[in-house]
N, C-alpha and C. Protein backbone atom coordinates (compact mmCIF):
# COMPACT_ATOMS: atom_id res chain seq x y z
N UNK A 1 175.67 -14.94 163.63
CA UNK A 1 175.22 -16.26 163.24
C UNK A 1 173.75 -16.41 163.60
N UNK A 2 172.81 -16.61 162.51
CA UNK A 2 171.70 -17.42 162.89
C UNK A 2 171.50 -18.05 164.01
N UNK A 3 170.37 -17.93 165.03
CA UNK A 3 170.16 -18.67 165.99
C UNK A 3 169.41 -20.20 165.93
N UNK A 4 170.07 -21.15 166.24
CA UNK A 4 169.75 -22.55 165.93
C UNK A 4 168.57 -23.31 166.77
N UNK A 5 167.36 -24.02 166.16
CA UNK A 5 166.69 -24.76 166.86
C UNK A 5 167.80 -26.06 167.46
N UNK A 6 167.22 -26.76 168.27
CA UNK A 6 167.88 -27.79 168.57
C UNK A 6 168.03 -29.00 167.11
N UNK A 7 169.22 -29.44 167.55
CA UNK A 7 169.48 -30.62 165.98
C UNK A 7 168.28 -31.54 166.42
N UNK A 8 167.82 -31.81 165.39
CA UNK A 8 167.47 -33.41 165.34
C UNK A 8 167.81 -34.65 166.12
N UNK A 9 167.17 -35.54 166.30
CA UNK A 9 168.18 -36.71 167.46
C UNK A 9 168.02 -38.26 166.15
N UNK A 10 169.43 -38.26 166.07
CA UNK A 10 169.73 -39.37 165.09
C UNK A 10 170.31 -40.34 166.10
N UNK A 11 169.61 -41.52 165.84
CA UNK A 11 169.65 -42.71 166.67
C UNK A 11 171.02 -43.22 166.50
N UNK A 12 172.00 -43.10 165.42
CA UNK A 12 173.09 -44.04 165.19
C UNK A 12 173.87 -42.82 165.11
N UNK A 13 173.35 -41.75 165.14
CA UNK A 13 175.12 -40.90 165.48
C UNK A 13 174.49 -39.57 165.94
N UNK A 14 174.59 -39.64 167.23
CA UNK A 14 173.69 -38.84 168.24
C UNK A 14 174.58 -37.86 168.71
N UNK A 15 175.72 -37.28 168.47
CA UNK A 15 176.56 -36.12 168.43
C UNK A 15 177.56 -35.91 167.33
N UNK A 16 176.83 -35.34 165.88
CA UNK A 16 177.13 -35.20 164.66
C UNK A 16 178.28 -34.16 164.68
N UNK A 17 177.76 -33.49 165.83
CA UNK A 17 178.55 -32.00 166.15
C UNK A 17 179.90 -32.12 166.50
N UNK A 18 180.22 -32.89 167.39
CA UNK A 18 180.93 -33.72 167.78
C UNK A 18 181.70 -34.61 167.22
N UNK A 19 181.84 -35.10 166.38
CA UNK A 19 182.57 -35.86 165.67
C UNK A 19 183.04 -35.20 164.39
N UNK A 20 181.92 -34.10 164.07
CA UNK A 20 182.72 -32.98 163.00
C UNK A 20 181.52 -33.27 161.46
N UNK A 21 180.94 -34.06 161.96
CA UNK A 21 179.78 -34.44 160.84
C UNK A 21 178.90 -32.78 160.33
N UNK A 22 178.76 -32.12 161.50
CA UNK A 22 177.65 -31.12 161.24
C UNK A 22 178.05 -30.04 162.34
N UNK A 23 178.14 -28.48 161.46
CA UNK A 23 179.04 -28.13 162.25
C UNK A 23 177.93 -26.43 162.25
N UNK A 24 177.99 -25.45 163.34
CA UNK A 24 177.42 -24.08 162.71
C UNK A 24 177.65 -23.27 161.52
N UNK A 25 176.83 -22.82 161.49
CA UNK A 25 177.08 -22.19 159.45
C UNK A 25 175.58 -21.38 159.64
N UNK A 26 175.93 -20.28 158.37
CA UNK A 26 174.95 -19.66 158.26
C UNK A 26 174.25 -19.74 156.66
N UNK A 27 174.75 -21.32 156.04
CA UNK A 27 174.70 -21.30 155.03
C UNK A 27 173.26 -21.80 154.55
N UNK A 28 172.80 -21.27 153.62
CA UNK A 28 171.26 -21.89 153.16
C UNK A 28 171.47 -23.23 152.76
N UNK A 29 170.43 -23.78 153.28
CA UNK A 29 170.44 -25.29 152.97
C UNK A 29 169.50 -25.49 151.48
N UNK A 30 169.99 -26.44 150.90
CA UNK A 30 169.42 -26.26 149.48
C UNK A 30 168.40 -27.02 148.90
N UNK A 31 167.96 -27.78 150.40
CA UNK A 31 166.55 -28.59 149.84
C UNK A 31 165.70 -27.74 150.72
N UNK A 32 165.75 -27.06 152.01
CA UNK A 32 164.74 -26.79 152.49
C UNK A 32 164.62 -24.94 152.38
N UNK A 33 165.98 -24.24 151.58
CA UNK A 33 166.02 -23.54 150.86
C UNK A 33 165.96 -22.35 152.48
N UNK A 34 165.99 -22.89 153.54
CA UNK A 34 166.19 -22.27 155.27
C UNK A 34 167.88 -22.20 155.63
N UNK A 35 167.82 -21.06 156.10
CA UNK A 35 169.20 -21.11 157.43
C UNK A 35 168.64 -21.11 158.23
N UNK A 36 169.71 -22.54 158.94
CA UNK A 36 168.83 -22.97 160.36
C UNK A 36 169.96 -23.16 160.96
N UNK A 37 171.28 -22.79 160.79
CA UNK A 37 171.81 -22.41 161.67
C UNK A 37 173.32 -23.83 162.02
N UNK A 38 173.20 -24.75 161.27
CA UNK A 38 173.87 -25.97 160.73
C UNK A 38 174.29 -26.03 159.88
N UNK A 39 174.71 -26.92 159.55
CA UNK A 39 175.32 -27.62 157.59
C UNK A 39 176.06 -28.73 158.11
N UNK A 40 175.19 -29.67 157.22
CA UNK A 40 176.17 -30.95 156.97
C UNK A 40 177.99 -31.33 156.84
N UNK A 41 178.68 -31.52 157.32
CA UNK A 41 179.75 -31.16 156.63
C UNK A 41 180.36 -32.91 155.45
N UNK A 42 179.82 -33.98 156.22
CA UNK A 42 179.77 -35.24 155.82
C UNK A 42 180.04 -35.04 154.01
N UNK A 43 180.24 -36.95 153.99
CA UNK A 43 180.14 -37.06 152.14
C UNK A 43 178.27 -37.22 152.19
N UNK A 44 178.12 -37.04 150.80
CA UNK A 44 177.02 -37.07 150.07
C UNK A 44 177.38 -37.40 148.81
N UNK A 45 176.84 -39.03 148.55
CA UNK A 45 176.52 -39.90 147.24
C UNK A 45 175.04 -39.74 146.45
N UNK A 46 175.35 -38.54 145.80
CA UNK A 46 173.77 -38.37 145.01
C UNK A 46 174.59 -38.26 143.20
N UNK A 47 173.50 -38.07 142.25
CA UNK A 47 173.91 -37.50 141.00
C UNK A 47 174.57 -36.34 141.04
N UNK A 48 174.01 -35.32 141.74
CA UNK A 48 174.66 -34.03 141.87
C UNK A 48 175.73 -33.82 142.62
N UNK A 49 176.43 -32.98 142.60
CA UNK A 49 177.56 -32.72 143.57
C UNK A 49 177.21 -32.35 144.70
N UNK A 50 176.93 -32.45 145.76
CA UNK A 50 176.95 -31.48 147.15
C UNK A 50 177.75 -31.22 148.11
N UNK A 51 177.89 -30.13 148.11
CA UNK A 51 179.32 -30.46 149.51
C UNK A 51 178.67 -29.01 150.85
N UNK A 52 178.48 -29.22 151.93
CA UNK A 52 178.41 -28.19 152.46
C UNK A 52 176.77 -27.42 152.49
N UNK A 53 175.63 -28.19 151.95
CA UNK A 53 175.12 -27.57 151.60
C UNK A 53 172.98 -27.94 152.21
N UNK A 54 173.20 -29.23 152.54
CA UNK A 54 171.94 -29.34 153.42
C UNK A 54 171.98 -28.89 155.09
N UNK A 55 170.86 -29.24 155.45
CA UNK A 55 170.85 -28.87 156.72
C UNK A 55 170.91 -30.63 157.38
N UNK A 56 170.80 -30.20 158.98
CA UNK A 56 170.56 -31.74 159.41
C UNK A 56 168.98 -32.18 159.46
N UNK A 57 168.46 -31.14 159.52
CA UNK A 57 167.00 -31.47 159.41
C UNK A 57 166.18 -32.03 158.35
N UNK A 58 167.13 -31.50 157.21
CA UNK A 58 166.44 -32.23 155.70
C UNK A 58 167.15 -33.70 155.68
N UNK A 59 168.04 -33.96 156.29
CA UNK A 59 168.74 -35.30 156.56
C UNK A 59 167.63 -35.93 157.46
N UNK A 60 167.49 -35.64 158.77
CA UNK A 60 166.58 -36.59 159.20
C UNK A 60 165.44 -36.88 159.16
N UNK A 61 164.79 -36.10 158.02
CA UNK A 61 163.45 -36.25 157.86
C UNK A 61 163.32 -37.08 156.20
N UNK A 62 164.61 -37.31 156.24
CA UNK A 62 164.81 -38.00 154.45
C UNK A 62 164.42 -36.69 153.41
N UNK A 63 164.03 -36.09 153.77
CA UNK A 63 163.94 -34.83 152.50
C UNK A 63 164.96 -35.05 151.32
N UNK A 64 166.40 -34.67 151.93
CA UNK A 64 167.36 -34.35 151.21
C UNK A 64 167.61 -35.84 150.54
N UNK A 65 167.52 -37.25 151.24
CA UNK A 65 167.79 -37.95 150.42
C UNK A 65 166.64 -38.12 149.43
N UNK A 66 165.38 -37.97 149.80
CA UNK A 66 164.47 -38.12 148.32
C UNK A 66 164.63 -37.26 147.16
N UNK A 67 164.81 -35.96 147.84
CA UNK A 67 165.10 -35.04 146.50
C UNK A 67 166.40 -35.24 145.98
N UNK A 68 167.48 -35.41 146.34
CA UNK A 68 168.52 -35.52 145.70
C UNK A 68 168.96 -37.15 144.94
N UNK A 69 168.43 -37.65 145.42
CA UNK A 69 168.37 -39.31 145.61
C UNK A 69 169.67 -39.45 145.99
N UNK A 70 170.04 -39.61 147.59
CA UNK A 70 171.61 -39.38 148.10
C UNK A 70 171.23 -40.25 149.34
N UNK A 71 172.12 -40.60 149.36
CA UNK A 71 173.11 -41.70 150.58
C UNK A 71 174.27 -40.61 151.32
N UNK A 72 174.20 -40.80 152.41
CA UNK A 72 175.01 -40.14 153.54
C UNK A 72 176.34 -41.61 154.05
N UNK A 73 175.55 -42.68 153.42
CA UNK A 73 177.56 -43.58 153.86
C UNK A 73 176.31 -44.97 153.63
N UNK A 74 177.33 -46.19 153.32
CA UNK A 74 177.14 -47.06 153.50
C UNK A 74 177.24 -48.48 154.64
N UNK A 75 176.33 -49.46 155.05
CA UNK A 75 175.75 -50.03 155.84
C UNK A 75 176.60 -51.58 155.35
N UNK A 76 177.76 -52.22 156.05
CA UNK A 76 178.07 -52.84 156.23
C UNK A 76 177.56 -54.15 157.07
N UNK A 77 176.79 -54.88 156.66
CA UNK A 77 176.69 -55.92 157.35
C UNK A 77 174.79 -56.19 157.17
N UNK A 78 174.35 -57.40 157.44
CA UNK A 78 173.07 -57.59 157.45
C UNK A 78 171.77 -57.19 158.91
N UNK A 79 171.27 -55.99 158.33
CA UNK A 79 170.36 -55.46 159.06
C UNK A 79 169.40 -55.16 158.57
N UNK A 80 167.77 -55.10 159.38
CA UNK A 80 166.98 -54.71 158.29
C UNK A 80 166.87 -53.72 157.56
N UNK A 81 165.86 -53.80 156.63
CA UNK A 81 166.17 -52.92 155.59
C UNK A 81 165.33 -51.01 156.13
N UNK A 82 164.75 -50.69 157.39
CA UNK A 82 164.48 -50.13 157.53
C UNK A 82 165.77 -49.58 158.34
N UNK A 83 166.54 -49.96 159.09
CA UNK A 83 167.99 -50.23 159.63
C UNK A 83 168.87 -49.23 158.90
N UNK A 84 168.79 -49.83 157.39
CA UNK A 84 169.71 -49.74 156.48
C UNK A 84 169.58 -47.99 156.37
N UNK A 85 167.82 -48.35 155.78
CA UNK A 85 167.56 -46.81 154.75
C UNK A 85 168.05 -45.65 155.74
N UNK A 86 167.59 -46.10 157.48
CA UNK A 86 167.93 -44.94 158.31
C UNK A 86 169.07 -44.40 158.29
N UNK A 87 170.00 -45.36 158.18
CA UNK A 87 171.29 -45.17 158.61
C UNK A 87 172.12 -44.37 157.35
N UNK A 88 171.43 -45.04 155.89
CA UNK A 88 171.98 -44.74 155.37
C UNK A 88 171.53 -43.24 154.45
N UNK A 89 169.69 -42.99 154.62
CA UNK A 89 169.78 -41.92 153.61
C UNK A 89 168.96 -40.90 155.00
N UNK A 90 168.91 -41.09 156.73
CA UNK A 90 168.10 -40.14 157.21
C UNK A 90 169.27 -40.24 158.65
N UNK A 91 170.45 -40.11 158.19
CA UNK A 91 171.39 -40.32 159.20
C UNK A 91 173.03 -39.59 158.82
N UNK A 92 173.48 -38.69 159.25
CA UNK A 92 175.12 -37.92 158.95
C UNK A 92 175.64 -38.75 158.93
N UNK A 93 176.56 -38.68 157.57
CA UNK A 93 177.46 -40.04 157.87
C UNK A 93 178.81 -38.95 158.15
N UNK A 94 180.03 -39.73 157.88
CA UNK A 94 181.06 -39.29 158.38
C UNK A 94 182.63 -39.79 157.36
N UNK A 95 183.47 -38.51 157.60
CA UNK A 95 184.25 -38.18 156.51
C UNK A 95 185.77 -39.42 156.99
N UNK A 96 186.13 -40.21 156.12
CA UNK A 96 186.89 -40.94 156.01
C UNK A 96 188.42 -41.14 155.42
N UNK A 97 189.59 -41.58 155.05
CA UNK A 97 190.40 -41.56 154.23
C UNK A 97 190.17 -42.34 153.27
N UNK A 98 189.43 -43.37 153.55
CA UNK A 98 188.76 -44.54 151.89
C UNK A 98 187.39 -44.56 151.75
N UNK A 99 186.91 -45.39 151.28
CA UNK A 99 185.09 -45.03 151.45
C UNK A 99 185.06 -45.82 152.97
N UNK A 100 183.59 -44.62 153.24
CA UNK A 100 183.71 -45.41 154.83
C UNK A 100 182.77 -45.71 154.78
N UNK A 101 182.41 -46.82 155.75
CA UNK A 101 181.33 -48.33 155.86
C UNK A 101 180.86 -48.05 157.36
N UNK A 102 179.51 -48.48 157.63
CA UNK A 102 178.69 -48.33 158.82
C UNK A 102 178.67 -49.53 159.57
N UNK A 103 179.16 -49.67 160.15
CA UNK A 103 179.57 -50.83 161.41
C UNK A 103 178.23 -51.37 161.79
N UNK A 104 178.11 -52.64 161.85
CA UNK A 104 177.02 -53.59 162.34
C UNK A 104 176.90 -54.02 163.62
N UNK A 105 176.12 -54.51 164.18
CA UNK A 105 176.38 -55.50 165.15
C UNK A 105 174.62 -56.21 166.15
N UNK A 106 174.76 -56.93 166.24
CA UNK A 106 173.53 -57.60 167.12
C UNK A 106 172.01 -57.16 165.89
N UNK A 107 172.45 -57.45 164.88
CA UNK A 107 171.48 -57.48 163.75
C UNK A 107 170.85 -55.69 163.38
N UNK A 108 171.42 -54.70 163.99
CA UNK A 108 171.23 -53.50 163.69
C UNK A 108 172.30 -52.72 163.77
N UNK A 109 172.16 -51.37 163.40
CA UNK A 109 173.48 -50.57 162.95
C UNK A 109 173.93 -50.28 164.31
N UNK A 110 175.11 -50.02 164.12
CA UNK A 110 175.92 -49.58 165.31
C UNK A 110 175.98 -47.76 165.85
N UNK A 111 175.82 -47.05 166.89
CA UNK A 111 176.26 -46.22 167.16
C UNK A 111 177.81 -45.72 166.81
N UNK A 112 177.96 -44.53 166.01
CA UNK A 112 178.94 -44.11 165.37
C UNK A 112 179.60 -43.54 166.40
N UNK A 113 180.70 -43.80 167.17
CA UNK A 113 181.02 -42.64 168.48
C UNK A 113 182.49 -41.77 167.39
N UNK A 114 182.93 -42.04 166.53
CA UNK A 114 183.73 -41.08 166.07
C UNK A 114 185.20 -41.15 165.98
N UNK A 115 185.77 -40.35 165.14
CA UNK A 115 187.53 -40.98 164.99
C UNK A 115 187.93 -41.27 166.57
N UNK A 116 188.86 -42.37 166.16
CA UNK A 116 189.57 -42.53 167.66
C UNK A 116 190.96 -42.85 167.19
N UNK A 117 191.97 -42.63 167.97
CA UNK A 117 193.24 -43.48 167.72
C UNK A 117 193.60 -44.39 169.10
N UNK A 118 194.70 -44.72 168.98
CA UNK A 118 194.79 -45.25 170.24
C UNK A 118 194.68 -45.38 171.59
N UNK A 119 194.91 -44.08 171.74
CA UNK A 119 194.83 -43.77 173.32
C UNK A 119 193.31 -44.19 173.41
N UNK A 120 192.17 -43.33 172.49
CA UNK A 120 190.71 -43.87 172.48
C UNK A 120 190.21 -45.37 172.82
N UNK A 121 191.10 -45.87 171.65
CA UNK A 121 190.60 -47.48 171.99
C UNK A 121 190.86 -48.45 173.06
N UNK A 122 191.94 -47.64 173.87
CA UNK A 122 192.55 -48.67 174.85
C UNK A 122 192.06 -49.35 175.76
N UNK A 123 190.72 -48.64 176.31
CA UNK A 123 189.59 -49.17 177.22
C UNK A 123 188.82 -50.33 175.88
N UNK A 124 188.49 -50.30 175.13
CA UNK A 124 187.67 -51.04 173.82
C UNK A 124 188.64 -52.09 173.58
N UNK A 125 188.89 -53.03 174.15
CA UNK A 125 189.86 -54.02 173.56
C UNK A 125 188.86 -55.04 172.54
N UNK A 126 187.40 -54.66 172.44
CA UNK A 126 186.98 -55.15 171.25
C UNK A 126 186.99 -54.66 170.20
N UNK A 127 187.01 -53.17 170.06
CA UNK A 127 187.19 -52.60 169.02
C UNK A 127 188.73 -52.86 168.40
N UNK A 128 189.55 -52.90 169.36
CA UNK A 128 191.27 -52.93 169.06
C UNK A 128 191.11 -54.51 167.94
N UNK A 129 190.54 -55.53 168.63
CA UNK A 129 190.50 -56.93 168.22
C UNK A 129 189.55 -56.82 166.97
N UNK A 130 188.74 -56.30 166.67
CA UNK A 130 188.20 -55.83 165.02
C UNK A 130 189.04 -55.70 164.07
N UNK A 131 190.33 -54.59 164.76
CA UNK A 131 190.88 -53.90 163.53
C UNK A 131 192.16 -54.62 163.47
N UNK A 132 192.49 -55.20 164.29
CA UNK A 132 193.72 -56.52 164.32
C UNK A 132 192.99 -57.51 163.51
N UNK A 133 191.86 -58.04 163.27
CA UNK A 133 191.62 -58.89 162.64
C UNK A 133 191.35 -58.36 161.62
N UNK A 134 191.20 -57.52 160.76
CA UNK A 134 191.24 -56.64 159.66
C UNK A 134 192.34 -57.09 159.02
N UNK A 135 192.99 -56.35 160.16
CA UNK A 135 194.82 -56.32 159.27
C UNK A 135 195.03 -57.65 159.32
N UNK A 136 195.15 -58.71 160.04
CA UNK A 136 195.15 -60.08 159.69
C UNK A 136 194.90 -60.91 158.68
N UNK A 137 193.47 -60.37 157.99
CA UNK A 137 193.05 -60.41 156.92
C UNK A 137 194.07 -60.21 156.02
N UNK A 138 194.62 -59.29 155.70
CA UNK A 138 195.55 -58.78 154.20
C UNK A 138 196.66 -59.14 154.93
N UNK A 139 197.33 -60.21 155.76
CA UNK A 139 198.45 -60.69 156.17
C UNK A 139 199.48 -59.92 156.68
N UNK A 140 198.68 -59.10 157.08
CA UNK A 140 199.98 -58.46 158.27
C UNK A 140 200.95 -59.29 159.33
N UNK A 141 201.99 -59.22 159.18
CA UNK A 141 203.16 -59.50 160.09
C UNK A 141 202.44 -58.89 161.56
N UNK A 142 202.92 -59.71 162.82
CA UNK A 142 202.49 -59.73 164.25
C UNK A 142 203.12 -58.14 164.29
N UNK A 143 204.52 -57.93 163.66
CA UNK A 143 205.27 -57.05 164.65
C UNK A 143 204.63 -55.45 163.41
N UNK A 144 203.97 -55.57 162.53
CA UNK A 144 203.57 -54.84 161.72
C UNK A 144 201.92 -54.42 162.33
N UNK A 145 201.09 -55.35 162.54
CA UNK A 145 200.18 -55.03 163.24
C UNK A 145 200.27 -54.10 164.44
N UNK A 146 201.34 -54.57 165.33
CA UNK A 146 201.62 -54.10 166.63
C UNK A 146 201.71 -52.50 166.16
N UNK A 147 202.89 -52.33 165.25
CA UNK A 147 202.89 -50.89 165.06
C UNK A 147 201.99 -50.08 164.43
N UNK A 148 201.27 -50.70 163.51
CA UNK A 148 199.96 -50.22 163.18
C UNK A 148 198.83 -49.33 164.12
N UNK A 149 198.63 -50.68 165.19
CA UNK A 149 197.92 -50.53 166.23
C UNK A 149 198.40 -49.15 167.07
N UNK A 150 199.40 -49.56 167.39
CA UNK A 150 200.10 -47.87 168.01
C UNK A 150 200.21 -46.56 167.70
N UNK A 151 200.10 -47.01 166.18
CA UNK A 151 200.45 -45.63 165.59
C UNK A 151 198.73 -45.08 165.22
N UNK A 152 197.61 -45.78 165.56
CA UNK A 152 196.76 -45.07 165.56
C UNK A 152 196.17 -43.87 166.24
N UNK A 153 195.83 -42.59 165.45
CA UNK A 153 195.77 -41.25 165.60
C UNK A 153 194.49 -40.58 165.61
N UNK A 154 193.89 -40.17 166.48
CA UNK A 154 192.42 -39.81 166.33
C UNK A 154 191.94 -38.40 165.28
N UNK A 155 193.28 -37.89 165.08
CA UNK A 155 193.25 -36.66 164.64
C UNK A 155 194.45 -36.61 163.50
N UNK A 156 194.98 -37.82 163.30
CA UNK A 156 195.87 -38.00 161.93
C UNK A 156 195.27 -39.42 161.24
N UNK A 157 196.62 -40.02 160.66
CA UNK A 157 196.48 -41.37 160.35
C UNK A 157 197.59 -42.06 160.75
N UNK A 158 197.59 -43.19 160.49
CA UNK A 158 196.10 -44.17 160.55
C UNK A 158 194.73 -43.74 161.51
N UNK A 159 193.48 -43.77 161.16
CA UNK A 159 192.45 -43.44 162.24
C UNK A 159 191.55 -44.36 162.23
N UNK A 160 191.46 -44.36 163.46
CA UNK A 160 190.15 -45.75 163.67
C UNK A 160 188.83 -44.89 163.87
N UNK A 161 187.90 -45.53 163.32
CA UNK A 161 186.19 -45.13 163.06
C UNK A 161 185.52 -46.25 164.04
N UNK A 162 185.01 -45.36 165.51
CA UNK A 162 184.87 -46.19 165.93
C UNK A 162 183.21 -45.88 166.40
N UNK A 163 182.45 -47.53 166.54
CA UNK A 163 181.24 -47.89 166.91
C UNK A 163 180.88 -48.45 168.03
N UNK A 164 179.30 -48.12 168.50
CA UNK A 164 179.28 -48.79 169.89
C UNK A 164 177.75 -49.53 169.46
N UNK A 165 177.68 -50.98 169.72
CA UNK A 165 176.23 -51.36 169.56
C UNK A 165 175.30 -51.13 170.57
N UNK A 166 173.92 -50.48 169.46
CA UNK A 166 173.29 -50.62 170.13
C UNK A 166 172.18 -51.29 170.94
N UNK A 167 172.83 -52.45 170.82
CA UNK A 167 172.14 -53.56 171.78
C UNK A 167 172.93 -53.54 173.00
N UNK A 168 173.95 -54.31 172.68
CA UNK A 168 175.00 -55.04 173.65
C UNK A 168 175.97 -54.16 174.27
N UNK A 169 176.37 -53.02 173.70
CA UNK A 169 177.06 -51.95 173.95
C UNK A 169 178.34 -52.31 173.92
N UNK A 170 179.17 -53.51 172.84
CA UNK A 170 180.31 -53.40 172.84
C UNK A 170 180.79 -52.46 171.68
N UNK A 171 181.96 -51.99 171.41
CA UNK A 171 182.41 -51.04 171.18
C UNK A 171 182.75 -51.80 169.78
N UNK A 172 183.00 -51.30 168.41
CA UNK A 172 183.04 -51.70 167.05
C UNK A 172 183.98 -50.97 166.18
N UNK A 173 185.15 -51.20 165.71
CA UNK A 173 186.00 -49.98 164.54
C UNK A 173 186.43 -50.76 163.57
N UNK A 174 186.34 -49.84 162.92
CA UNK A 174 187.89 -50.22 161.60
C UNK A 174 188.48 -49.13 161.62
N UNK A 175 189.66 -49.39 160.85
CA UNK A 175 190.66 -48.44 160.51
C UNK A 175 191.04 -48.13 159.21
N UNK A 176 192.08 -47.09 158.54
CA UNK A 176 192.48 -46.48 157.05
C UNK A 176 193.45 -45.78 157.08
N UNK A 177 193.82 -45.74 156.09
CA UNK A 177 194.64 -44.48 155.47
C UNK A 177 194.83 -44.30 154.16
N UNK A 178 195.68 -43.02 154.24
CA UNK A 178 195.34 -42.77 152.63
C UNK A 178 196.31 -43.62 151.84
């Protein structure tokens, strides 16, 4: 394997590696046309298809989103618009069961900390109270929520996507399945 410079440091999801966003590979990246020793593994919303195929470096320098004209995930909630573009075209996003949305909070994007299921959230009883009020939303039954809540799986489904702000440092999720 190619020997790797250090990744990039992305402010809203600062262990890509880690959560499964960006993983070692010796695969050429196709905007900066380098093996550097990475690959994206995330979705990518451009015209073209991509799967597997930038580096993280053409991600955080916006390369890959100017040339491709691509979005790495979308920005849920009102933040500025420099907020947004970071998060959304110079930032790994991360692989979901529905389209997945970038958690807000204290007027800027949230730190992405990564699938969690339950056992994860149990210290986060704000994150737990997000995704209860989610399901509340589409009228979940108390005793339907409850099992919901339980049956969340960090490494199956249901999985919670969970955020930490970076202001206030409370903890932020939603949840899915297929």
């Amino acid at each position: 394997m190619h020997s790797a410079a250090p990744l990039p440091h992305f402010p809203y999801h600062p262990d890509p590696v880690a959560t499964g966003s960006i993983a070692p590979s010796d695969a050429e990246c196709i905007c900066c046309e380098r093996v550097r020793g990475f690959i994206y593994l995330g979705p990518v919303y451009a015209v073209d298809e991509i799967e597997e195929e930038l580096c993280p470096w053409c991600i955080a320098d916006g390369s890959a989103a100017e040339r491709f004209e691509a979005q790495f995930t979308e920005v849920e909630g009102v933040i500025p618009h420099d907020a947004v573009r970071a998060i959304e075209q110079r930032t790994p996003g991360f692989s979901g069961w529905q389209q997945e949305r970038w958690l807000t909070h204290c007027g800027d994007g949230a730190i992405f900390r990564g699938h969690a299921g339950a056992a994860e959230l149990a210290s986060h009883p704000d994150a737990l109270a997000a995704i209860e009020a989610d399901l509340n939303k589409y009228g979940f039954a108390p005793a339907q929520v409850n099992q919901f809540m339980s049956s969340l799986d960090k490494g199956g489904q249901p999985t919670a996507y969970a955020f930490e702000c970076r202001i206030c440092g409370v903890w932020l999720a939603y949840a899915d399945f297929t």
